[in-house]
PDB file of N, CA and C in Angstrom:
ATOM      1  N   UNK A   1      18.724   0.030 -20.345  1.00  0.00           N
ATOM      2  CA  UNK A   1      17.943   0.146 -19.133  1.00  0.00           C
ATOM      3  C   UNK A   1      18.813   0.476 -17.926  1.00  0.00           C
ATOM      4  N   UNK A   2      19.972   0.246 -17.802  1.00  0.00           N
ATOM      5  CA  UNK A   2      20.995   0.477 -16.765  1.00  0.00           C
ATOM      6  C   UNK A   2      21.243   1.692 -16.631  1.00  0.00           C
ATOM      7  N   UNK A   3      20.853   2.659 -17.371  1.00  0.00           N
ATOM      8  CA  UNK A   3      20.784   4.155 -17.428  1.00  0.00           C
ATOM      9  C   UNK A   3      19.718   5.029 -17.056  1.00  0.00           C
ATOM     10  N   UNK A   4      19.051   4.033 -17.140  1.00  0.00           N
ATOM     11  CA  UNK A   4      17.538   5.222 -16.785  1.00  0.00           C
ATOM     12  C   UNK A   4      17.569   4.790 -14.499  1.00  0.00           C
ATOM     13  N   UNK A   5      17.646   6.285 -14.073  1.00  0.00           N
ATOM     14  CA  UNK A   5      17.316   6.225 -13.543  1.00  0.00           C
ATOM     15  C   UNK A   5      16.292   5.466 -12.249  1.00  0.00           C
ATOM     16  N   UNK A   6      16.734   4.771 -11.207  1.00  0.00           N
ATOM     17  CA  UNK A   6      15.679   4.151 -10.209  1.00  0.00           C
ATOM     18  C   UNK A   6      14.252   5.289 -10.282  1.00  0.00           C
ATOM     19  N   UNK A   7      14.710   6.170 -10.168  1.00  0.00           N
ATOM     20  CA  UNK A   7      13.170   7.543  -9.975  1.00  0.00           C
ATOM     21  C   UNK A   7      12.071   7.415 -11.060  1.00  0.00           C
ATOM     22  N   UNK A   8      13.063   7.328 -12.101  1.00  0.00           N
ATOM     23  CA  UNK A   8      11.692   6.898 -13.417  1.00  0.00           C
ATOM     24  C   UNK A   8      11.145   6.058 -13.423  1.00  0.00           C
ATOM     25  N   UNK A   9      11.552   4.440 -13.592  1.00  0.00           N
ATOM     26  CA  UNK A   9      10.950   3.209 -13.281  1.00  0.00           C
ATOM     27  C   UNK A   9      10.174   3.303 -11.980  1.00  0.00           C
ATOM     28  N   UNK A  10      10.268   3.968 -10.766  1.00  0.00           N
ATOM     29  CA  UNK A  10       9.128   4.253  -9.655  1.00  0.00           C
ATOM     30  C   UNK A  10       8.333   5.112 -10.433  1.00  0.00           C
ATOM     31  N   UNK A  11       8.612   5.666 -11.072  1.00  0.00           N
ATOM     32  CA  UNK A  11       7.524   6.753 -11.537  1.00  0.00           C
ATOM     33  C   UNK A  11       6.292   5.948 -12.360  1.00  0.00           C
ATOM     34  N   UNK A  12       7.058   5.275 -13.678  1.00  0.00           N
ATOM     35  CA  UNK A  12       6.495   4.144 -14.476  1.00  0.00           C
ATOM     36  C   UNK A  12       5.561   3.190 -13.712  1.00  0.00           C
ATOM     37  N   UNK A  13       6.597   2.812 -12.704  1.00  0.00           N
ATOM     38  CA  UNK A  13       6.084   1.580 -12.279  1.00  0.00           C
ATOM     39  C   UNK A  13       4.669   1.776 -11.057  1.00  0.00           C
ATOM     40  N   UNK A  14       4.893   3.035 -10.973  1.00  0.00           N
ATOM     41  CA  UNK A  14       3.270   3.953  -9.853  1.00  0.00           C
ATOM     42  C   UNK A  14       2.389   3.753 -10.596  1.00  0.00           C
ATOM     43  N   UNK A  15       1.779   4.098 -12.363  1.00  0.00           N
ATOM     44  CA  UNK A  15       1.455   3.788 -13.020  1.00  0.00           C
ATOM     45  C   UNK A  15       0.698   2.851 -13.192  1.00  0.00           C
ATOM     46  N   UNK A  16       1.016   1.781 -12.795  1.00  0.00           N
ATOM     47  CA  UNK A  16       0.666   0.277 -13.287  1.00  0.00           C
ATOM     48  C   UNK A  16      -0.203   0.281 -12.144  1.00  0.00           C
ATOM     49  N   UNK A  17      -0.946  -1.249 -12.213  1.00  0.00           N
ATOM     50  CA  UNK A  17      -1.305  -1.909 -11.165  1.00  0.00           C
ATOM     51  C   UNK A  17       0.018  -2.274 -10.281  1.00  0.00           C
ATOM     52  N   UNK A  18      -0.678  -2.912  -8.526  1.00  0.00           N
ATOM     53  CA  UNK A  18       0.376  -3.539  -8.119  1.00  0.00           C
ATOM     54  C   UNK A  18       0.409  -5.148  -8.114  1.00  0.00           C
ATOM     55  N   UNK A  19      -0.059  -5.824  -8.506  1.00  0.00           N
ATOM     56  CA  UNK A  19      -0.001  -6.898  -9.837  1.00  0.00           C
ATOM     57  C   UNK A  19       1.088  -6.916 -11.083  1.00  0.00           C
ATOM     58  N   UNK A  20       1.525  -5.545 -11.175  1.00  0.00           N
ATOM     59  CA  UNK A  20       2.118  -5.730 -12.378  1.00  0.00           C
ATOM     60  C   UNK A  20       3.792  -4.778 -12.065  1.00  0.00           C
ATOM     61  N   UNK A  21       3.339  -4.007 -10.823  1.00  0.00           N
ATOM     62  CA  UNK A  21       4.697  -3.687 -10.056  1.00  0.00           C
ATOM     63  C   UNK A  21       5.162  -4.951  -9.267  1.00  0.00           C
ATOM     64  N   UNK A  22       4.581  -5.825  -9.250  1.00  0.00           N
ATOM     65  CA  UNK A  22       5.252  -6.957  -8.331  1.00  0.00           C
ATOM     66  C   UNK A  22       6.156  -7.907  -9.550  1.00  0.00           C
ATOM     67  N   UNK A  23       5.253  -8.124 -10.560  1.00  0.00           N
ATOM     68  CA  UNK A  23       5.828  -9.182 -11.813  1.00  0.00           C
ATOM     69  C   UNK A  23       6.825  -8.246 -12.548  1.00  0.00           C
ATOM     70  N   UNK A  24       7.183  -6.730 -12.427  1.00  0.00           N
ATOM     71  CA  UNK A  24       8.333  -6.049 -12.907  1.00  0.00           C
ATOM     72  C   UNK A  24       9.756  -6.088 -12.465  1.00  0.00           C
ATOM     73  N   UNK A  25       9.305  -6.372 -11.221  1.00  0.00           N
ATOM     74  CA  UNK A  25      10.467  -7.050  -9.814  1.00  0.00           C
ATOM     75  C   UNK A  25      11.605  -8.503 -10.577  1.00  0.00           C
ATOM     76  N   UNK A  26      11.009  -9.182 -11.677  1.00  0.00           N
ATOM     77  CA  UNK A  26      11.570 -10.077 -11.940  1.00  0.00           C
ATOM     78  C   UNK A  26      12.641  -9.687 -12.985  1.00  0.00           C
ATOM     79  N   UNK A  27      12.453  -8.367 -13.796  1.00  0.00           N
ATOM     80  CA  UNK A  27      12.903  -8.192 -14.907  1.00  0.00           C
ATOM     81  C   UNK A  27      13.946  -7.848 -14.712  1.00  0.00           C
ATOM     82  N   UNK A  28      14.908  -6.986 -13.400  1.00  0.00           N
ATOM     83  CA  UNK A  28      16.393  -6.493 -12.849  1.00  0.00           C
ATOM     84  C   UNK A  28      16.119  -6.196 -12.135  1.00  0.00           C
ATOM     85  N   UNK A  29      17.513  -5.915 -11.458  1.00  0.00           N
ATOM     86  CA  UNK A  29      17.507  -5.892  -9.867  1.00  0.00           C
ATOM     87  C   UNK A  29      17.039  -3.931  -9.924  1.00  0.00           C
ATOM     88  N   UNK A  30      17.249  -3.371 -11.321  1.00  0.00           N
ATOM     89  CA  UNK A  30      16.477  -2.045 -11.280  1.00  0.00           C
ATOM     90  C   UNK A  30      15.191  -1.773 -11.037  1.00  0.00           C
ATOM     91  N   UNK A  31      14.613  -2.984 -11.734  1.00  0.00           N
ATOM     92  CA  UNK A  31      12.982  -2.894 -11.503  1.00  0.00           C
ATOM     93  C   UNK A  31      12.520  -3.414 -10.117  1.00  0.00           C
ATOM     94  N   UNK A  32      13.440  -4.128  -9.412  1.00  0.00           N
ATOM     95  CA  UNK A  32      12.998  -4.929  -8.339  1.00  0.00           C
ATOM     96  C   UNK A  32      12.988  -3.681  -7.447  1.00  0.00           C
ATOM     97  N   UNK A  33      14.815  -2.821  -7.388  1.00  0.00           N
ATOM     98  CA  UNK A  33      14.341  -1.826  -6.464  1.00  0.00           C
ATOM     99  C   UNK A  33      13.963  -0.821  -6.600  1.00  0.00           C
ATOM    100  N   UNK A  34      13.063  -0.227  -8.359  1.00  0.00           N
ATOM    101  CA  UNK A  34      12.275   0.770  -8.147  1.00  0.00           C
ATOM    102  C   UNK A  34      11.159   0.050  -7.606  1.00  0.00           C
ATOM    103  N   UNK A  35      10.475  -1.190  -8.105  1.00  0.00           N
ATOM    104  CA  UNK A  35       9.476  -1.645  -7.460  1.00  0.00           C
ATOM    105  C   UNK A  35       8.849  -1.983  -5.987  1.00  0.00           C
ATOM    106  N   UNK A  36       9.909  -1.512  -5.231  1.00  0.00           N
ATOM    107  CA  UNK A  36      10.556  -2.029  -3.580  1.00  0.00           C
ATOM    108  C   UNK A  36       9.904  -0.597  -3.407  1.00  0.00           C
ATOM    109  N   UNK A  37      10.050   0.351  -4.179  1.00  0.00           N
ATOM    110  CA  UNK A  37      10.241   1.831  -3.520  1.00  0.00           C
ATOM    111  C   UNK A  37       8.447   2.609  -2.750  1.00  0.00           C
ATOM    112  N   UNK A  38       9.117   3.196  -1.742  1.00  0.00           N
ATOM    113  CA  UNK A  38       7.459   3.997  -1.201  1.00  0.00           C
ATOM    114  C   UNK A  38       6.972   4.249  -2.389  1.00  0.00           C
ATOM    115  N   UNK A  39       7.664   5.076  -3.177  1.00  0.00           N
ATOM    116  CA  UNK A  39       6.974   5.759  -3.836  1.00  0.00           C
ATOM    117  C   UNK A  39       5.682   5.256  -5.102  1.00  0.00           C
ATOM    118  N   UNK A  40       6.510   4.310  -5.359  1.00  0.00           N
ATOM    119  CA  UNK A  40       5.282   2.815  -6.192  1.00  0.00           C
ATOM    120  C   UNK A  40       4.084   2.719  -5.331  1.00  0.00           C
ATOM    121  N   UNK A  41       4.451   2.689  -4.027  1.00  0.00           N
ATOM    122  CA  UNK A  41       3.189   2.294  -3.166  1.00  0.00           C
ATOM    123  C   UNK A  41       2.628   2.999  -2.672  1.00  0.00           C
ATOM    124  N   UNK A  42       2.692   3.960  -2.381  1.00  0.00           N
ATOM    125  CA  UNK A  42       2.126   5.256  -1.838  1.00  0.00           C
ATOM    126  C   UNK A  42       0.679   5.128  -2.795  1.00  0.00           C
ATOM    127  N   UNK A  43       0.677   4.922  -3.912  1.00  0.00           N
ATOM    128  CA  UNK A  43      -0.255   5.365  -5.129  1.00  0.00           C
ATOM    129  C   UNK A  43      -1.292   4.471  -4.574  1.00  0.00           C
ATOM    130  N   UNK A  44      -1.527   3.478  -4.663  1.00  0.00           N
ATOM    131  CA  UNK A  44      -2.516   2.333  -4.388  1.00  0.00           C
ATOM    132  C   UNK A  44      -3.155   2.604  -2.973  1.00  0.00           C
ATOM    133  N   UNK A  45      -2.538   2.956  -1.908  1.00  0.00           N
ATOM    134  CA  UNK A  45      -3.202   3.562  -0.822  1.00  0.00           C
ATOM    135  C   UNK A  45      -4.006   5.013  -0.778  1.00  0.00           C
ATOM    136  N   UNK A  46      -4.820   4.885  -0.203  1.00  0.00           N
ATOM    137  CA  UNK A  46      -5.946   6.057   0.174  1.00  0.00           C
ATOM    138  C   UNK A  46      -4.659   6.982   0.091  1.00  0.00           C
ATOM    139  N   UNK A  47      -5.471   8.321  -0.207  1.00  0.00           N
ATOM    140  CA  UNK A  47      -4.828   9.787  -0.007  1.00  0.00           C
ATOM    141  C   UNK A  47      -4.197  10.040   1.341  1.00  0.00           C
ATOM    142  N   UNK A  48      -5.071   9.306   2.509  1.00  0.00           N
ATOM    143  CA  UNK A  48      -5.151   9.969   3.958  1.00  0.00           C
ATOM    144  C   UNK A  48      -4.708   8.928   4.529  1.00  0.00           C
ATOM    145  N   UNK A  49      -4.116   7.907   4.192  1.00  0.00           N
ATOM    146  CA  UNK A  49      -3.920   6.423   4.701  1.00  0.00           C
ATOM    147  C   UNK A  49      -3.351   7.411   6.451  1.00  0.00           C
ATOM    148  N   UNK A  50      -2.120   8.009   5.837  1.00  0.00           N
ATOM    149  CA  UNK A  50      -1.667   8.011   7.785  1.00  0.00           C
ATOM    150  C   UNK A  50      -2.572   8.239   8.664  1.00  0.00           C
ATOM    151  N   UNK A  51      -3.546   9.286   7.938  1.00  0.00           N
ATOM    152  CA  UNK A  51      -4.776   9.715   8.953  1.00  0.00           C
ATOM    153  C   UNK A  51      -5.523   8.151   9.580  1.00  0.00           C
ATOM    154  N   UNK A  52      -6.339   7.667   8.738  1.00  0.00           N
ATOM    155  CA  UNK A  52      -7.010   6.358   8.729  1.00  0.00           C
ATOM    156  C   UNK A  52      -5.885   5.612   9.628  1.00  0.00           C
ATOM    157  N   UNK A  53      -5.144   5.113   9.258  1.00  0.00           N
ATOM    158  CA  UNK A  53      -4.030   4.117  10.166  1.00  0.00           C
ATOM    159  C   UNK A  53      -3.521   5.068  11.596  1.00  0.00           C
ATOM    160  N   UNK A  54      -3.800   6.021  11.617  1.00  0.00           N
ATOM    161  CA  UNK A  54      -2.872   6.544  13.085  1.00  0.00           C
ATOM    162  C   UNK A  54      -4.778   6.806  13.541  1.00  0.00           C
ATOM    163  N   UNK A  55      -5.852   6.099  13.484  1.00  0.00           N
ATOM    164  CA  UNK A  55      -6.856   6.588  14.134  1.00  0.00           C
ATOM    165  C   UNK A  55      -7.329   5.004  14.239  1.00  0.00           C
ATOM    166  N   UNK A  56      -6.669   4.146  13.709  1.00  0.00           N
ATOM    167  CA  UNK A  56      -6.577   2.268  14.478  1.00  0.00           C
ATOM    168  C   UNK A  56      -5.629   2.269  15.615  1.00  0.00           C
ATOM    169  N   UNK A  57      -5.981   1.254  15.971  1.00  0.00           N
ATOM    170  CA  UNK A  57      -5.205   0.796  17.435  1.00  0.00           C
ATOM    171  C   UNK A  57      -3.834   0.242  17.015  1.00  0.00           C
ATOM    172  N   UNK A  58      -3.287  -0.092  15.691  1.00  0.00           N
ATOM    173  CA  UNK A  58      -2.298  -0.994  15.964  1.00  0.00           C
ATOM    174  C   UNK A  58      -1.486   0.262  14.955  1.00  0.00           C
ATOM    175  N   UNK A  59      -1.632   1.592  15.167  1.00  0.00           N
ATOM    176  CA  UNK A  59      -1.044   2.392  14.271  1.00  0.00           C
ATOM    177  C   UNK A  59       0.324   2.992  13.992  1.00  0.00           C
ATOM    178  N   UNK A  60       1.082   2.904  15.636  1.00  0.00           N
ATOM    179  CA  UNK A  60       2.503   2.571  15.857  1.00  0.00           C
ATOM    180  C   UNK A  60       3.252   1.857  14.689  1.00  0.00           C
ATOM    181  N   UNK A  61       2.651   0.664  14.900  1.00  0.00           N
ATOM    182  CA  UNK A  61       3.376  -0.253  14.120  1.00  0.00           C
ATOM    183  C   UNK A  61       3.165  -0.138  12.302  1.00  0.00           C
ATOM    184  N   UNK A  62       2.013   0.076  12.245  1.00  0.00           N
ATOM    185  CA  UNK A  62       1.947   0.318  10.703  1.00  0.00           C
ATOM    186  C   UNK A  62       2.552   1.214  10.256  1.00  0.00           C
ATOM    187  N   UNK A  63       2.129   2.564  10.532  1.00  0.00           N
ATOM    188  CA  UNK A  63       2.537   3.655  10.202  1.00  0.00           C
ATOM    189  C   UNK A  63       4.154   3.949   9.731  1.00  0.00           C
ATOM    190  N   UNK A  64       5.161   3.320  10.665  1.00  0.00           N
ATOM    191  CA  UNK A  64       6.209   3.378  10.110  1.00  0.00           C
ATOM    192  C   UNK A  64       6.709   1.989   9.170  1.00  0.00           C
ATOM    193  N   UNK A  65       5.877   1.288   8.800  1.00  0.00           N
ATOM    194  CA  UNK A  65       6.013   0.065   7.349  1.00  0.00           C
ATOM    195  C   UNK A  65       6.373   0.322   5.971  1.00  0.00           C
ATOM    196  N   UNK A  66       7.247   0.186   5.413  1.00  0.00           N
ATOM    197  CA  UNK A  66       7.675   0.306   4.507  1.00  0.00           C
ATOM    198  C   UNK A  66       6.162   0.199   3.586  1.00  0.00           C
ATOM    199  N   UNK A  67       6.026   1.243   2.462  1.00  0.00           N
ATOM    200  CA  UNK A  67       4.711   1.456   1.845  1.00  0.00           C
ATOM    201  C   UNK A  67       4.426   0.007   1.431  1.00  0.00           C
ATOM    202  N   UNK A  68       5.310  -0.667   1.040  1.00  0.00           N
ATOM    203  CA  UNK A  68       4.759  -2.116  -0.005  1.00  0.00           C
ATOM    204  C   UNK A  68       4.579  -3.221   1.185  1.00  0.00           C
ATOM    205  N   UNK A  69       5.284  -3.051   2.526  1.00  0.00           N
ATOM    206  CA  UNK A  69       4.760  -4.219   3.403  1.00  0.00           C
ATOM    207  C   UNK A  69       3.307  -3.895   3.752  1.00  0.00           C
ATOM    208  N   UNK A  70       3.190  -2.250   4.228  1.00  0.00           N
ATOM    209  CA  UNK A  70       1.719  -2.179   4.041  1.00  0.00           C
ATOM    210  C   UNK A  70       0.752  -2.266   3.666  1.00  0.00           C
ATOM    211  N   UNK A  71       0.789  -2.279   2.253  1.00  0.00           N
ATOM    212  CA  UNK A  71       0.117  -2.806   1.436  1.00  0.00           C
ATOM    213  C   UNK A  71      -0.745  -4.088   1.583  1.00  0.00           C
ATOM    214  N   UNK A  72       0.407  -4.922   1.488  1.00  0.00           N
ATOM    215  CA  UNK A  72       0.110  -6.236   1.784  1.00  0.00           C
ATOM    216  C   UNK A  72      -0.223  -6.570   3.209  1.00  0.00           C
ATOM    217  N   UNK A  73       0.602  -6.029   4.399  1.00  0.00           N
ATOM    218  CA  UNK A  73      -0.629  -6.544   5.604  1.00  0.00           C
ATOM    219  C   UNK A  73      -1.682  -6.306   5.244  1.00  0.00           C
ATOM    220  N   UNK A  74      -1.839  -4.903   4.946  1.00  0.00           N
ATOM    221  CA  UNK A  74      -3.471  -4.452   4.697  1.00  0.00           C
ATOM    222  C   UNK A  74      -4.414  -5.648   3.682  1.00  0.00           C
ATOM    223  N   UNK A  75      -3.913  -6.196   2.776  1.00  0.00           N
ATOM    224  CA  UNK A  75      -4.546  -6.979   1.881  1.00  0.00           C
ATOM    225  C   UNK A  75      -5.143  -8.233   3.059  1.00  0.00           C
ATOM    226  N   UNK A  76      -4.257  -8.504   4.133  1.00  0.00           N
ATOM    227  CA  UNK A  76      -4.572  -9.809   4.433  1.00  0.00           C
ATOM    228  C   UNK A  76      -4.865  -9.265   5.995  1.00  0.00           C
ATOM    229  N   UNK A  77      -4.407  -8.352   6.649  1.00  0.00           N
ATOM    230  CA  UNK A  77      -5.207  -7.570   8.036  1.00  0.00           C
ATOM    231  C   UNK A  77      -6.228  -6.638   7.915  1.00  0.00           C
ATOM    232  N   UNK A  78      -7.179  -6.679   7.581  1.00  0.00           N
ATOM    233  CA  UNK A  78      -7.895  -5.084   7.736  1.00  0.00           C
ATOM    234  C   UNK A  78      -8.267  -4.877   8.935  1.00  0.00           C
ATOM    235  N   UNK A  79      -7.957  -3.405   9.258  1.00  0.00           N
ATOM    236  CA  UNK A  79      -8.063  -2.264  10.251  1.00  0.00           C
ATOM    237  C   UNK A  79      -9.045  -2.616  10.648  1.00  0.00           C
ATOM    238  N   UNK A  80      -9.184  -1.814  11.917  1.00  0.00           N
ATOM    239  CA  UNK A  80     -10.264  -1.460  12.572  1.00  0.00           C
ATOM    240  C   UNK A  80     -10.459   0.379  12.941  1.00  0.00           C
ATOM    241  N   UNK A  81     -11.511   1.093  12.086  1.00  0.00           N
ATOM    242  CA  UNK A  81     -10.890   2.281  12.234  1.00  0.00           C
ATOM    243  C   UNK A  81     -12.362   3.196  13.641  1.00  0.00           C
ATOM    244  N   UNK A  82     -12.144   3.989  14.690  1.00  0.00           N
ATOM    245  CA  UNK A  82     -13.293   3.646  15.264  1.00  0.00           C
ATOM    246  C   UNK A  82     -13.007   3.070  16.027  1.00  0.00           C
ATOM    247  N   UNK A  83     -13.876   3.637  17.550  1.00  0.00           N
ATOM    248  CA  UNK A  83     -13.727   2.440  18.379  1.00  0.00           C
ATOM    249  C   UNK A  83     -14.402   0.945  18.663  1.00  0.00           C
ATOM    250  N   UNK A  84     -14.228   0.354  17.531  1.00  0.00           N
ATOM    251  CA  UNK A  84     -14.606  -0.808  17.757  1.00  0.00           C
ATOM    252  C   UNK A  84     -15.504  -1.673  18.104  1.00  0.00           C
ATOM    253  N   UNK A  85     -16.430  -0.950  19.239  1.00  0.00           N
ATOM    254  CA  UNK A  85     -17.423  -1.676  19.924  1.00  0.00           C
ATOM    255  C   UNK A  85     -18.398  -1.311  19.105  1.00  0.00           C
ATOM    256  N   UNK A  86     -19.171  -0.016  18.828  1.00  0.00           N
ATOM    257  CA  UNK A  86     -20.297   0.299  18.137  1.00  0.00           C
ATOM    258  C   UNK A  86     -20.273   0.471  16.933  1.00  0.00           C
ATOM    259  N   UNK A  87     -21.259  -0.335  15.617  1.00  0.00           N
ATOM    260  CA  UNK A  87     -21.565  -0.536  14.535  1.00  0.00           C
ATOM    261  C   UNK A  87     -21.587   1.041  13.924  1.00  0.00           C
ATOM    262  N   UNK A  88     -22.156   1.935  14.651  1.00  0.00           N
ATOM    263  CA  UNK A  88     -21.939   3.777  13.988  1.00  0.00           C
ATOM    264  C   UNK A  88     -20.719   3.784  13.842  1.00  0.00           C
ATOM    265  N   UNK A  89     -19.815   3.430  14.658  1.00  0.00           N
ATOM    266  CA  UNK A  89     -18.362   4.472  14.804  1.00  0.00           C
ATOM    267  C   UNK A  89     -17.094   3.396  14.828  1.00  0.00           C
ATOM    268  N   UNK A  90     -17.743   2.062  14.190  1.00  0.00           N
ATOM    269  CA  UNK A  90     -16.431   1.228  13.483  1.00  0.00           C
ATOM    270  C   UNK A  90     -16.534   1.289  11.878  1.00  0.00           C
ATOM    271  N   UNK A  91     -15.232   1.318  11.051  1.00  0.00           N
ATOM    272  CA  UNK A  91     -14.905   0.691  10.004  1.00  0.00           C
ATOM    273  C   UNK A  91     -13.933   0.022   9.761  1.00  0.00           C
ATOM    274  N   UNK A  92     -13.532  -1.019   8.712  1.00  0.00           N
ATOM    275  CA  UNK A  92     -12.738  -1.606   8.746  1.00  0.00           C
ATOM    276  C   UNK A  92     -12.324  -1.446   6.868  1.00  0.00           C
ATOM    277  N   UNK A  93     -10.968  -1.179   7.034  1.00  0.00           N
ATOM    278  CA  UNK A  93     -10.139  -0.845   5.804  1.00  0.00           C
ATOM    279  C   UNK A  93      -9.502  -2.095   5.728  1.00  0.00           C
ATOM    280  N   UNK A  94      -9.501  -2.560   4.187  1.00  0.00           N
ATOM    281  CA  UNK A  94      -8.534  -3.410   3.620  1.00  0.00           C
ATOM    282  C   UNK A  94      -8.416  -3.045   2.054  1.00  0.00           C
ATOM    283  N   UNK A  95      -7.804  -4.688   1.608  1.00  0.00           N
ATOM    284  CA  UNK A  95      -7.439  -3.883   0.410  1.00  0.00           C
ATOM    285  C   UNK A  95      -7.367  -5.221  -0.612  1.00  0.00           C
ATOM    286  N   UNK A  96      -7.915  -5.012  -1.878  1.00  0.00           N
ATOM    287  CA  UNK A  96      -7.937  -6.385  -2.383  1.00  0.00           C
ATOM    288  C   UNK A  96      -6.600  -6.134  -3.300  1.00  0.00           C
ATOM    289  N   UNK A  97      -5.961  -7.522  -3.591  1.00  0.00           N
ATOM    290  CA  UNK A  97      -4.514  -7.620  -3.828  1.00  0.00           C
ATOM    291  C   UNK A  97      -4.327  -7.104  -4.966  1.00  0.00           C
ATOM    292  N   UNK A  98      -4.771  -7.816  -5.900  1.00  0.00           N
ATOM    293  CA  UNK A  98      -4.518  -7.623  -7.685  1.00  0.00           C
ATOM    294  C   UNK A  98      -4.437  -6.084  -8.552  1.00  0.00           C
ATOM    295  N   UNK A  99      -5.319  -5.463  -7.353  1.00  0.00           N
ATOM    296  CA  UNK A  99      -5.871  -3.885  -8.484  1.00  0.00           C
ATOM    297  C   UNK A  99      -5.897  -2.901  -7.537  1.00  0.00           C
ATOM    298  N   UNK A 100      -5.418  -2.874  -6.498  1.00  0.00           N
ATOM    299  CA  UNK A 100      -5.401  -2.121  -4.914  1.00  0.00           C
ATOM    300  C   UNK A 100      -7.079  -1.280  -5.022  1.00  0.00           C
ATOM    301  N   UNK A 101      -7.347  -1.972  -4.553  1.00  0.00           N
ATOM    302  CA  UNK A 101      -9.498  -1.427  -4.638  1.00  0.00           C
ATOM    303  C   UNK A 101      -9.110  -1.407  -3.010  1.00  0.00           C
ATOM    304  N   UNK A 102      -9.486  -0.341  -2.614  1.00  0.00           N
ATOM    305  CA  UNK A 102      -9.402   0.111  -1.196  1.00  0.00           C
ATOM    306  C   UNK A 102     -11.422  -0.886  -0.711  1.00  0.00           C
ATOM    307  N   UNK A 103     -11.067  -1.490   0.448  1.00  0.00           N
ATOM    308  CA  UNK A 103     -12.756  -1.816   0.532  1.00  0.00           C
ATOM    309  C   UNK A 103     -13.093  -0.973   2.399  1.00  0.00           C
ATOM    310  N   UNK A 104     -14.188  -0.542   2.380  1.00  0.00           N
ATOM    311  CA  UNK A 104     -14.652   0.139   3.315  1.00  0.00           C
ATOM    312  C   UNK A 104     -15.554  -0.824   3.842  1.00  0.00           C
ATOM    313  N   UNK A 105     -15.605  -1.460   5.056  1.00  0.00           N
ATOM    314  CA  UNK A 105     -16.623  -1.960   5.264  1.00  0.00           C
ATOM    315  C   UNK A 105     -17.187  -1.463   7.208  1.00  0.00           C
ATOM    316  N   UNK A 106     -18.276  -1.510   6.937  1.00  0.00           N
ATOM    317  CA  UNK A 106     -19.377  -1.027   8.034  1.00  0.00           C
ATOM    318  C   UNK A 106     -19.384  -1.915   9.064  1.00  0.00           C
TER     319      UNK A 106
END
């Protein structure tokens, strides 16, 4: 395993749930830092995430988050996308932990 490449194990490890990229983290410090990597996390987020996050208010700050901290704020902050005040033209993005299920809510 000390041979294969960090790029493959991100590749592998995109694959999976992130449930199961987090419990791969335990197996070497290879899996920990392909599992660390954007590229694992990128997958579990929306296609358009920058779009969606740079059209919330707190998008500064997200936007440049390492993909896997985002993740997880998102699991436990959801967005506000929209200005906020009116029920037409708010949504709110989060993200449930175990199976990255993006949730849209009205």
């Amino acid at each position: 395993m000390k041979r294969l490449p960090v790029e493959c194990v991100s590749h592998i490890l995109s694959l999976t749930s992130p449930r199961d990229a987090c419990r791969s983290s335990a197996v070497s410090c290879l899996f920990r830092n392909a599992a660390d990597s954007d590229f694992v996390w990128e997958k579990p987020l929306p296609s358009e995430f920058k779009r969606i996050i740079s059209s919330s208010s707190s998008s500064s700050s997200l936007i440049s988050m390492p993909r896997k901290a985002l993740y997880f704020h998102l699991c436990t902050h959801p967005i506000i996308i929209g200005d906020g005040h009116t029920v037409t033209n708010s949504l709110s993005l989060a993200f449930t932990r175990a199976y990255a299920s993006s949730v849209l809510t009205v």
